[in-house]
Protein backbone atom coordinates (compact mmCIF):
# COMPACT_ATOMS: atom_id res chain seq x y z
CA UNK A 1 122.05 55.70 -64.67
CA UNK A 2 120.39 53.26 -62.99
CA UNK A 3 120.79 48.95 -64.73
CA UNK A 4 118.23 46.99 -64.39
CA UNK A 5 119.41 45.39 -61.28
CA UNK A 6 118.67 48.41 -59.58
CA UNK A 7 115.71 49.20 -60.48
CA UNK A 8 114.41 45.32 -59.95
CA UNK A 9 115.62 45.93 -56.13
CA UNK A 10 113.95 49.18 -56.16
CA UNK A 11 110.80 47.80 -57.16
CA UNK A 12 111.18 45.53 -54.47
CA UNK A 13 112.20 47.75 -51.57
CA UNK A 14 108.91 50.40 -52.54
CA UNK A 15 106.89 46.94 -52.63
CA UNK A 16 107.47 45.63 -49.45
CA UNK A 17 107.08 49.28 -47.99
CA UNK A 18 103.89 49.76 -49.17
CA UNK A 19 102.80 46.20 -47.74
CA UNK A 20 104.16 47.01 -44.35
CA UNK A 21 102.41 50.17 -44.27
CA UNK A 22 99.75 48.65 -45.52
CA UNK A 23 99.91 46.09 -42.44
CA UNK A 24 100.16 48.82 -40.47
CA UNK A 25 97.24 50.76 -41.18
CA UNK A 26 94.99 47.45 -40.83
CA UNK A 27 96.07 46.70 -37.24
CA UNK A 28 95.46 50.63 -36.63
CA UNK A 29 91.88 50.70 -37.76
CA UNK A 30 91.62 47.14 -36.56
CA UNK A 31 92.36 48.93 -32.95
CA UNK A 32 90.61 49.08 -29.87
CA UNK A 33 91.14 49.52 -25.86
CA UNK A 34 90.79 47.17 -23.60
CA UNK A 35 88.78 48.72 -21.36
CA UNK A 36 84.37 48.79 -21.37
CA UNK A 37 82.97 51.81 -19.94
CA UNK A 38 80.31 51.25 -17.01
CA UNK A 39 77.53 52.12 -19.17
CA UNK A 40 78.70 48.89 -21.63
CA UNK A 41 78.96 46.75 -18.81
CA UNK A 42 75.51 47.06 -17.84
CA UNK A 43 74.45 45.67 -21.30
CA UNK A 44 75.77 42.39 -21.25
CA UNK A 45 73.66 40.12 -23.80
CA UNK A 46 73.66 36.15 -23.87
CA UNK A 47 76.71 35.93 -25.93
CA UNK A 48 79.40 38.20 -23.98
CA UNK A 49 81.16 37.67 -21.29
CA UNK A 50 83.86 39.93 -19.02
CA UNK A 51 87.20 39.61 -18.11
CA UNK A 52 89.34 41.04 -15.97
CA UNK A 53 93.20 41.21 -14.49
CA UNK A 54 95.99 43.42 -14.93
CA UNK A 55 99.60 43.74 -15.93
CA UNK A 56 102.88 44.73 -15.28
CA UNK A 57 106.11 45.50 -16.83
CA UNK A 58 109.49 45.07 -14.41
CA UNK A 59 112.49 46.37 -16.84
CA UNK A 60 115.82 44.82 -15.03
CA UNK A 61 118.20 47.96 -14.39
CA UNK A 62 121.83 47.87 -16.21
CA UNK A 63 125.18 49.23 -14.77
CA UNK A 64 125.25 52.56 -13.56
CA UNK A 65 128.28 53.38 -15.60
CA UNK A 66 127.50 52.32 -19.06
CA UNK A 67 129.77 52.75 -21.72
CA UNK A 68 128.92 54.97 -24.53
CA UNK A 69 128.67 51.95 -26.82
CA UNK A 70 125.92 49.90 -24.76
CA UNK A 71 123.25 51.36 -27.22
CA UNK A 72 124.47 48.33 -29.97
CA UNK A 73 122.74 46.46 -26.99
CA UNK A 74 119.30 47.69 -27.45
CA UNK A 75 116.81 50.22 -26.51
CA UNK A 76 116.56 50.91 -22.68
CA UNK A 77 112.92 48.95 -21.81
CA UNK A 78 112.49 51.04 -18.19
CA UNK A 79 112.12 54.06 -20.53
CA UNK A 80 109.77 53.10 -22.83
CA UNK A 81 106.01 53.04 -22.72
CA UNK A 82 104.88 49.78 -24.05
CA UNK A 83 101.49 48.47 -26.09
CA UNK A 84 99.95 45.13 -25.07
CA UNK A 85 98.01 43.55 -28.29
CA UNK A 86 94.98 41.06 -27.37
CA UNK A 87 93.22 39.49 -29.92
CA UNK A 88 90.77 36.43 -30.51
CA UNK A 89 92.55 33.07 -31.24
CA UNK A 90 92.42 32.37 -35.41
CA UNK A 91 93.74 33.34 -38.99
CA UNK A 92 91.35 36.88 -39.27
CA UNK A 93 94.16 39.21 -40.02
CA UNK A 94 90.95 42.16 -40.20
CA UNK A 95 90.08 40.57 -36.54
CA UNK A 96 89.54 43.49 -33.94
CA UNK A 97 92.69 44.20 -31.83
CA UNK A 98 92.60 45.34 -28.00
CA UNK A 99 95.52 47.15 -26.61
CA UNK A 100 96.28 48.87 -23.44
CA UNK A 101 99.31 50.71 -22.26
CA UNK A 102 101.52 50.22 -19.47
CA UNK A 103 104.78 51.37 -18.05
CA UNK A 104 107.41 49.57 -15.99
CA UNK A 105 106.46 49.75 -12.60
CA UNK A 106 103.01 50.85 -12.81
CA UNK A 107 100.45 48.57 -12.71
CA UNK A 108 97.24 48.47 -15.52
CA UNK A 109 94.32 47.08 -14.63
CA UNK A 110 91.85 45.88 -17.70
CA UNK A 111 88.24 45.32 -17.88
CA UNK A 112 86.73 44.19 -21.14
CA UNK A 113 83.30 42.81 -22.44
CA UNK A 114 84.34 40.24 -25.19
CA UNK A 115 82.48 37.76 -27.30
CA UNK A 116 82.87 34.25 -25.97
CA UNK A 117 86.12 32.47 -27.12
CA UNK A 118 89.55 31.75 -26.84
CA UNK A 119 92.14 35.00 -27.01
CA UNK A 120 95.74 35.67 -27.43
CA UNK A 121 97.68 38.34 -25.33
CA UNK A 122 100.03 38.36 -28.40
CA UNK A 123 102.83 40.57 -28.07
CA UNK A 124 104.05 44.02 -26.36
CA UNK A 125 105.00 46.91 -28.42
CA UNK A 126 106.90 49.96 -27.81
CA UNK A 127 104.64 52.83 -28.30
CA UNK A 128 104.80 55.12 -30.75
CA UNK A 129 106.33 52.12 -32.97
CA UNK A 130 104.57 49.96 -35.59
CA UNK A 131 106.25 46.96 -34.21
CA UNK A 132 106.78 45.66 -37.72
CA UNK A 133 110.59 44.92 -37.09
CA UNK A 134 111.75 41.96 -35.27
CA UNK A 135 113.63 44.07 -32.33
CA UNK A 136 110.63 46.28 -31.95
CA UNK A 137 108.66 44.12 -29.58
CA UNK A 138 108.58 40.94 -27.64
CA UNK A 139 106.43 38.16 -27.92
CA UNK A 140 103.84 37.35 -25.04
CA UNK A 141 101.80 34.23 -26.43
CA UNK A 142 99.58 34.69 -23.39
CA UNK A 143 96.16 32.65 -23.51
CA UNK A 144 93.01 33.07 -21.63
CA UNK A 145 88.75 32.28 -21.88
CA UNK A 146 85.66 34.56 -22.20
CA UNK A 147 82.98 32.70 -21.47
CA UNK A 148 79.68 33.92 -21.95
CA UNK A 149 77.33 36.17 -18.78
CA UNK A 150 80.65 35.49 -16.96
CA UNK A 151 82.82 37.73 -15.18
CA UNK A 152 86.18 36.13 -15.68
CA UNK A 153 89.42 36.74 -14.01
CA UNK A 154 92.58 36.17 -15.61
CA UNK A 155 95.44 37.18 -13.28
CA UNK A 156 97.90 39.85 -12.97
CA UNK A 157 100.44 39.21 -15.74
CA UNK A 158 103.62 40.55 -15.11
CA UNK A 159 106.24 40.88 -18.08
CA UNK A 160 109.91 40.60 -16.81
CA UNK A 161 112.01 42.83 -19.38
CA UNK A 162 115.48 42.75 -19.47
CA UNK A 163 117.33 46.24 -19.34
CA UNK A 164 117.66 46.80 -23.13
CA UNK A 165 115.66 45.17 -25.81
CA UNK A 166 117.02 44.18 -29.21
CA UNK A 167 116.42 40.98 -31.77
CA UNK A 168 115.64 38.01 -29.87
CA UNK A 169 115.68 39.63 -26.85
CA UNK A 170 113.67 36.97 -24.10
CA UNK A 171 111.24 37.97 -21.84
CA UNK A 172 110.16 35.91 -18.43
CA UNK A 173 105.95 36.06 -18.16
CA UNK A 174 104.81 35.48 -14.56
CA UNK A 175 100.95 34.93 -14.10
CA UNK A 176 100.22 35.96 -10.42
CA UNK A 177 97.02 35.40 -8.68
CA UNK A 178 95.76 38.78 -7.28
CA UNK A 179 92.13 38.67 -7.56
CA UNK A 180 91.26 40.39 -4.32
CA UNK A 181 93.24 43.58 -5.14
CA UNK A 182 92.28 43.95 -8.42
CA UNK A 183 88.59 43.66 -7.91
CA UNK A 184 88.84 46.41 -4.76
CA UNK A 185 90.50 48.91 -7.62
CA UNK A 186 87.64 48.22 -9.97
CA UNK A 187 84.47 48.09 -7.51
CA UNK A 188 84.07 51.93 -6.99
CA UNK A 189 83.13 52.30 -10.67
CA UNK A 190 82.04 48.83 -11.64
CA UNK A 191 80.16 47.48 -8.10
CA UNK A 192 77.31 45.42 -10.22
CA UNK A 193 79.67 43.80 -12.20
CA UNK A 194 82.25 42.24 -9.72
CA UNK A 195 80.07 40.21 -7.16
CA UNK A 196 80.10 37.23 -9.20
CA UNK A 197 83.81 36.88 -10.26
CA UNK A 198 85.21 33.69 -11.25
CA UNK A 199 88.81 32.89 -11.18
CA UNK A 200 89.80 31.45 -14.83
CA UNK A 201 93.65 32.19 -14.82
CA UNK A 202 95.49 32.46 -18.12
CA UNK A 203 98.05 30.18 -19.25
CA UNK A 204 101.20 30.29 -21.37
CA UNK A 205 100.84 28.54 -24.72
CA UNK A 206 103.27 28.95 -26.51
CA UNK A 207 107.07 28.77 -25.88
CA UNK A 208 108.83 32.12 -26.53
């Protein structure tokens, strides 16, 4: 039989699930890539702007010969497929999200028509995870300018992982200047929209 202890915790565990999932579903619908099709591009009003860049995840490699206990250590971040969150600077917690998926060793390149403002690479996910738990992602804190009829570009951010990821697991962020190369990938399919590209690299604001 349960006392009335138990159910008071009860109460409290089905609370705070509900409010996570609840979280959950918000960022979900809340969701969008970060990449414009050509056809948005060309419609660029007064009060948008474009950025562009890339990024890239290097996962450090472990020993070859792992014991059978390293898992306590964390997951293994060269297998994992991981989501990148950006988001406009402020308190909107219903505030449109823009993610884009990456795995170590490949290279993403992003191209996004944004409303003018300040923005927040926030954090990296893995995917397939809601990220609500504190060893389920890592904090980027990367921030960067859309100004508006601008092309901007923001660098190629690469995300230095260590080889398994658990709580307070650190990550190095290295903001490389690779304009050249990322523009050639993106002029076959975008031509009009790169000839005017201003460099505008992002910044780290906020210590990790």
């Amino acid at each position: 039989m349960m006392t009335l202890t138990d159910i008071s915790r009860f109460n409290e565990g089905m609370a705070r699930t509900i409010y996570l999932m609840l979280v959950a579903i918000s960022m979900t619908s809340c969701a969008a890539p970060m990449v414009s099709t050509n056809e948005e591009l060309q419609s660029l009003a007064e009060n948008e702007g474009v950025v562009i860049g890339s990024i890239l995840f290097v996962a450090q490699k472990g020993a070859e010969n792992e014991s059978g206990w390293a898992f306590l250590r964390g997951r293994q971040t060269g297998d994992l497929e991981w989501t990148v969150s950006f988001g406009e600077l402020g308190s909107n917690p219903f505030a449109t999200t823009y993610t884009i998926s990456a795995k170590p060793g490949k290279e993403e390149v992003f191209i996004k028509k944004l409303s003018p403002g300040d923005y927040n690479i926030r954090r990296a996910s893995p995917a397939g995870v809601l990220g609500l738990s504190s060893n389920q992602y890592v904090s980027l804190a990367i921030h960067f300018k859309v100004k508006p009829r601008q092309t901007s570009y923001i660098g190629k951010l690469v995300v230095n992982l260590p080889d398994r990821l658990m709580a307070g697991s650190r990550v190095r962020v290295d903001i490389a200047d690779s304009q050249e190369e990322t523009v050639e990938k993106l002029r076959s399919e975008h031509p009009s929209i790169l000839g005017n590209t201003v460099k505008d690299l992002a910044d780290l604001r906020t210590l990790r």
